[in-house]
C-alpha atoms as a PDB file:
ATOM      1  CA  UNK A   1      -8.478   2.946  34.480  1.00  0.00           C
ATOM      2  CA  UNK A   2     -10.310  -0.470  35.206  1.00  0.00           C
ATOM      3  CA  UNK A   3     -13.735  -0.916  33.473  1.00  0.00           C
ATOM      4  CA  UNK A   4     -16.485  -0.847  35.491  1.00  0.00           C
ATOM      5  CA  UNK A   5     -18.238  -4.245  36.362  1.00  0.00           C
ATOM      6  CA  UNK A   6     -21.516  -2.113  36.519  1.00  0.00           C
ATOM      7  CA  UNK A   7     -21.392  -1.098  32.734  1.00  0.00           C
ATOM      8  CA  UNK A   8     -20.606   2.039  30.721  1.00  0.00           C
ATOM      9  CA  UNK A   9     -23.033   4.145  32.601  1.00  0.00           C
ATOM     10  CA  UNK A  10     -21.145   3.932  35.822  1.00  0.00           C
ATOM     11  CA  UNK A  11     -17.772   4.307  34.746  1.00  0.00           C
ATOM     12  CA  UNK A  12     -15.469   7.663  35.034  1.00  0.00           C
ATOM     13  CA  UNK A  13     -15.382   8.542  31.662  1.00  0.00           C
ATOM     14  CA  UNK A  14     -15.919  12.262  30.629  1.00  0.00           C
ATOM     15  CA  UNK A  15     -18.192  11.071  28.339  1.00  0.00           C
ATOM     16  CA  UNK A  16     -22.078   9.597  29.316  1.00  0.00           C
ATOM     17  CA  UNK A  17     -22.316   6.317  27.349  1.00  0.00           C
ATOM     18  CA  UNK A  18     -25.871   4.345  27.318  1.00  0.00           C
ATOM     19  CA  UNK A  19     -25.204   0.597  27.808  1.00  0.00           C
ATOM     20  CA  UNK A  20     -25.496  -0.425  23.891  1.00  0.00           C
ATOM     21  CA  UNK A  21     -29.155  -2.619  22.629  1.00  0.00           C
ATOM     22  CA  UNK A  22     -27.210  -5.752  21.632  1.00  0.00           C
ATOM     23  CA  UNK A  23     -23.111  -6.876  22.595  1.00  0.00           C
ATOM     24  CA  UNK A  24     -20.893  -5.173  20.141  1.00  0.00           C
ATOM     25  CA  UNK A  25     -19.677  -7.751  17.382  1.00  0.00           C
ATOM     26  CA  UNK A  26     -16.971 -10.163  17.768  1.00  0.00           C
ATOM     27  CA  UNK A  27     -13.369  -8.442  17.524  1.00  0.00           C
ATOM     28  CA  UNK A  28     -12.069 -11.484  15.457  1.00  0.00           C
ATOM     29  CA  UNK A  29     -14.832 -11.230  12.959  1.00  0.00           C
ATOM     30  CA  UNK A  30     -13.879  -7.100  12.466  1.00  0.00           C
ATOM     31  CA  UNK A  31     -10.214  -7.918  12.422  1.00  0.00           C
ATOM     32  CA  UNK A  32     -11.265 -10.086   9.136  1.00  0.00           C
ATOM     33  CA  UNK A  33     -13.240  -8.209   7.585  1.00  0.00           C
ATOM     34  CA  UNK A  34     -10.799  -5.148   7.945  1.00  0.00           C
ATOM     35  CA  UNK A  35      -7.505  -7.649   6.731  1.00  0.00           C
ATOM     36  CA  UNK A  36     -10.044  -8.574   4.209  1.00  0.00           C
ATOM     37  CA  UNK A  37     -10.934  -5.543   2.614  1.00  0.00           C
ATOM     38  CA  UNK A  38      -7.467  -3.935   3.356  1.00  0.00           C
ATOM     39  CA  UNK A  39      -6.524  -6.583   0.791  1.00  0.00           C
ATOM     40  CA  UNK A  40      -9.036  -6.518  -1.552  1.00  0.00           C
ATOM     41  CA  UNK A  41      -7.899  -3.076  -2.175  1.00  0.00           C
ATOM     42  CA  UNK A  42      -4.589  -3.901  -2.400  1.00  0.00           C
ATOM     43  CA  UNK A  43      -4.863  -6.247  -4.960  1.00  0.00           C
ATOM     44  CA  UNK A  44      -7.183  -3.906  -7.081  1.00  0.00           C
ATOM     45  CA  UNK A  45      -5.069  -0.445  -6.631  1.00  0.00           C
ATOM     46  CA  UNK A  46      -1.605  -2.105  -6.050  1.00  0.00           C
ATOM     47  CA  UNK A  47      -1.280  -3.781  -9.355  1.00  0.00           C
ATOM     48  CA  UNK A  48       2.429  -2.163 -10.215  1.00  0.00           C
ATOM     49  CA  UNK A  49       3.943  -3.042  -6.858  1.00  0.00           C
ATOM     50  CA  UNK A  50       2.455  -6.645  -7.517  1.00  0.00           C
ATOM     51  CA  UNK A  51       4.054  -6.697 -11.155  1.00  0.00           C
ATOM     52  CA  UNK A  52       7.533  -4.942  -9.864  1.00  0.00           C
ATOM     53  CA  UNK A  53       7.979  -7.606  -6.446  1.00  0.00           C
ATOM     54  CA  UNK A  54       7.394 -10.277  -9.280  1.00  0.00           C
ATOM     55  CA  UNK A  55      10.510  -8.828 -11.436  1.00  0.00           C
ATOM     56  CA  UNK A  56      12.735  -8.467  -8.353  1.00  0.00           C
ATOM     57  CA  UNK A  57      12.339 -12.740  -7.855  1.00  0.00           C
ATOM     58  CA  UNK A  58      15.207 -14.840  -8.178  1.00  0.00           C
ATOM     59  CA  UNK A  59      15.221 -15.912 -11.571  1.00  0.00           C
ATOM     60  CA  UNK A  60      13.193 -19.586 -11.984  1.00  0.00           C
ATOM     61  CA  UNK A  61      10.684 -21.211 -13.168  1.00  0.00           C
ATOM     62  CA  UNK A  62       8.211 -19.908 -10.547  1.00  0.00           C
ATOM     63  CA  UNK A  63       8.883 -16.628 -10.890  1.00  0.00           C
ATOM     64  CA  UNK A  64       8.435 -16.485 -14.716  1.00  0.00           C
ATOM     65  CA  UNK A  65       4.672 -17.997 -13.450  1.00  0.00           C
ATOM     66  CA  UNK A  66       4.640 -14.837 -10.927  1.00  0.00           C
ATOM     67  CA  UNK A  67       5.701 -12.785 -13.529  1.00  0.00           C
ATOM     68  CA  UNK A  68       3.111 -13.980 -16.086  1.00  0.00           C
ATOM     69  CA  UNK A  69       0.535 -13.565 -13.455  1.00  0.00           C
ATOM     70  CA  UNK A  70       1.424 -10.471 -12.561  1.00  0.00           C
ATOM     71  CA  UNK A  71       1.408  -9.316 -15.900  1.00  0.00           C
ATOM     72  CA  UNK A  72      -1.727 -10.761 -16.442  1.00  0.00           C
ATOM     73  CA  UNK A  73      -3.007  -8.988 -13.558  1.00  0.00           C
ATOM     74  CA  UNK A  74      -1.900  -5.805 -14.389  1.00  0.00           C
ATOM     75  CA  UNK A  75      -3.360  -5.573 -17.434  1.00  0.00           C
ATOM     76  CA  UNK A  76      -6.790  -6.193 -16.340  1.00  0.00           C
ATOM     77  CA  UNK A  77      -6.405  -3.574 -13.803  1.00  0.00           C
ATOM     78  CA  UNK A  78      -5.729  -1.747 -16.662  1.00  0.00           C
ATOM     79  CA  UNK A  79      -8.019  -1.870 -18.606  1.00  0.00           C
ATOM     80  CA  UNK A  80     -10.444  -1.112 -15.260  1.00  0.00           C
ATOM     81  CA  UNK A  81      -8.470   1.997 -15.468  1.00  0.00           C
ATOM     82  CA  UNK A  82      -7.513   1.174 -11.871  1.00  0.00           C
ATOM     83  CA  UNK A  83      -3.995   1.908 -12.749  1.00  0.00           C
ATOM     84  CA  UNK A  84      -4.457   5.258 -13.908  1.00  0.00           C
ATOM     85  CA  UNK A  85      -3.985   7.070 -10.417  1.00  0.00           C
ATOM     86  CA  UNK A  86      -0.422   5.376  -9.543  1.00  0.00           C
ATOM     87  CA  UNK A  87       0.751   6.459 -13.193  1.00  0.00           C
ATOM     88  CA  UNK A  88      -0.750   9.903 -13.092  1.00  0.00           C
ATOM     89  CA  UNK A  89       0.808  10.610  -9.444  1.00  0.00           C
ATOM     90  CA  UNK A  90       4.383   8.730 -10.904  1.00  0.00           C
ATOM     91  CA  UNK A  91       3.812  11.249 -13.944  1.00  0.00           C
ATOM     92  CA  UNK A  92       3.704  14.544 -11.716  1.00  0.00           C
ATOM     93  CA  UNK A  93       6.255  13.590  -9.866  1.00  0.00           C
ATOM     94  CA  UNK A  94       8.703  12.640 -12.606  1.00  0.00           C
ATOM     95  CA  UNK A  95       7.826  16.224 -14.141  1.00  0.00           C
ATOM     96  CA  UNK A  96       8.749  17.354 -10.788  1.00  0.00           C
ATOM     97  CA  UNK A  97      11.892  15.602 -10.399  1.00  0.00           C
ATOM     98  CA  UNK A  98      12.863  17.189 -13.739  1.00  0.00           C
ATOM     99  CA  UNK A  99      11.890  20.554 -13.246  1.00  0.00           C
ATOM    100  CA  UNK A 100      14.052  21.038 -10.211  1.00  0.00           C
ATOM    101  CA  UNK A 101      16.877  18.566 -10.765  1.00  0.00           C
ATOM    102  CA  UNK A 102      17.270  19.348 -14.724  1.00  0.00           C
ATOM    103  CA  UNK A 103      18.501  22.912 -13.967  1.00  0.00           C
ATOM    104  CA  UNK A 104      21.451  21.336 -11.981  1.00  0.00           C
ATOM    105  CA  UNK A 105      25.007  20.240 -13.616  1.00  0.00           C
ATOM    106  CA  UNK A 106      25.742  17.057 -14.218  1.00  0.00           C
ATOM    107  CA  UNK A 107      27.710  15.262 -11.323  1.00  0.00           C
ATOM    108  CA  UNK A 108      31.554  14.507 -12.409  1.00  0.00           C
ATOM    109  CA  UNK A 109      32.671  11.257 -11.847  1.00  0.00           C
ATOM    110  CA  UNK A 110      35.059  10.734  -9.048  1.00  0.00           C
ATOM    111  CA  UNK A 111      38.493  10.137 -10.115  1.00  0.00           C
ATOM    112  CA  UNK A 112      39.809   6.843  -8.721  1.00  0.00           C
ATOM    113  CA  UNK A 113      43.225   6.847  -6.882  1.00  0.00           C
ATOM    114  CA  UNK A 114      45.873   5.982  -9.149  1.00  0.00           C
ATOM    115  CA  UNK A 115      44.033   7.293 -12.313  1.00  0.00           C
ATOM    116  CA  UNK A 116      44.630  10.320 -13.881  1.00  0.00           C
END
């Protein structure tokens, strides 16, 4: 369906619009402002994938910076208790884990051709 060069109040949609007061806002000013924010939480609530991406680097002397800043980071989203849902979710599930894989036996190792 083609927009309507007449405005919203002519077009087929089910729906009766009124032509808005002022032109919506710019769609590249939303987009950053969403990427923004999207981000900004990130960065607050994300702090142990932050800290674990910096452990996975290559070792060098960047990454012990990364490291050191994503330690540094972590802790202060610590002690903003923002960490505090990711480790109480990682708890439960770990609990979880346990309670249905502890009743299990252990897995024997597979026996290599040519060994005993």
């Amino acid at each position: 369906m083609h927009p309507n060069p007449f405005g919203l109040a002519y077009s087929l949609s089910p729906v009766d619009l009124p032509e808005p007061l002022a032109p919506p806002p710019g769609a590249l000013r939303w987009a950053t402002t969403v990427i923004a924010v999207a981000a900004l939480l990130l960065a607050l609530l994300n702090a142990h994938a932050l800290r674990s991406w910096a452990y996975q680097l290559p070792p060098g002397v960047w990454s012990e910076r990364a490291v050191a800043a994503a330690e540094t980071w972590y802790g202060a989203m610590d002690r903003l208790r923002l960490n505090a849902p990711v480790e109480g979710m990682h708890g439960r599930w770990e609990q979880l884990r346990a309670r249905r894989l502890g009743s299990l036996p252990a897995a024997e190792p597979e026996l290599r051709r040519g060994q005993g």
